[in-house]
Protein backbone atom coordinates (compact mmCIF):
# COMPACT_ATOMS: atom_id res chain seq x y z
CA UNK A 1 3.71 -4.53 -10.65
CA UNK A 2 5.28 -1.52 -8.69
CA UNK A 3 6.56 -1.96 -4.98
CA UNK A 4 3.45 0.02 -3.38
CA UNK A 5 1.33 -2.24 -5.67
CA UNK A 6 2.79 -5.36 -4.50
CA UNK A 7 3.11 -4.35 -0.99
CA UNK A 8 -0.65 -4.12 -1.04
CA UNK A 9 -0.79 -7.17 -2.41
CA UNK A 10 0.73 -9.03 0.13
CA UNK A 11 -0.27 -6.99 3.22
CA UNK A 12 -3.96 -8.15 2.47
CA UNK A 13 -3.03 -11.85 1.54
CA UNK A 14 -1.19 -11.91 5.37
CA UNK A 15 -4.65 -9.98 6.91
CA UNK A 16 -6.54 -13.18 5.08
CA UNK A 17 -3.94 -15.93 6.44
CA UNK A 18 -3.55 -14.19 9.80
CA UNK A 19 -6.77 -12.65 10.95
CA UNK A 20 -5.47 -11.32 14.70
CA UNK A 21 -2.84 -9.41 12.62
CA UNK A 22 -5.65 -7.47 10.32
CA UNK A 23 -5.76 -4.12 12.46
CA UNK A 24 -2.39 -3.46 12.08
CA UNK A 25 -2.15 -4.84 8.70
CA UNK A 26 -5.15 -2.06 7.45
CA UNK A 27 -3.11 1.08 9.54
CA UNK A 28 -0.04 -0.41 6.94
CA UNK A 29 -2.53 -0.72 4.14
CA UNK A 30 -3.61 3.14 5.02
CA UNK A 31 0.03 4.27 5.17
CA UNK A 32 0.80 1.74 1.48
CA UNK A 33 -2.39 3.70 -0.21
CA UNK A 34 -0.95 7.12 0.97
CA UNK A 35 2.14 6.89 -0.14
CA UNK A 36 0.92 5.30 -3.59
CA UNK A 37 -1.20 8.78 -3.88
CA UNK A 38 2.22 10.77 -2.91
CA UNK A 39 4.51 9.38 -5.75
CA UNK A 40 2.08 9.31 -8.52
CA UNK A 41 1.84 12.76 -7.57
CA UNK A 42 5.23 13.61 -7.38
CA UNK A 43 5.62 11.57 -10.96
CA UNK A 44 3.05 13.64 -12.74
CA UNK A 45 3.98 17.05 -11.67
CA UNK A 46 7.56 15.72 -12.91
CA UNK A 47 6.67 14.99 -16.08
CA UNK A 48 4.95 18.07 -16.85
């Protein structure tokens, strides 16, 4: 499981366990997804 992936992961299983915590927790979850997009972009234009 990569870091982004397992970030994700546990960023949503704290939102579940700590509901007063879930706005902040889906900003981080934006921010996780964006970054995810960023480096598998950056790893297929590298391996072209």
């Amino acid at each position: 499981m990569s870091t982004q992936k397992e970030a994700r992961y546990w960023l949503r299983v704290i939102a579940e366990l700590y509901p007063q915590l879930k706005p902040r927790l889906q900003q981080l979850l934006a921010e996780n997804e964006e970054l995810i997009k960023i480096i598998s972009s950056i790893i297929k234009s590298a391996s072209k």
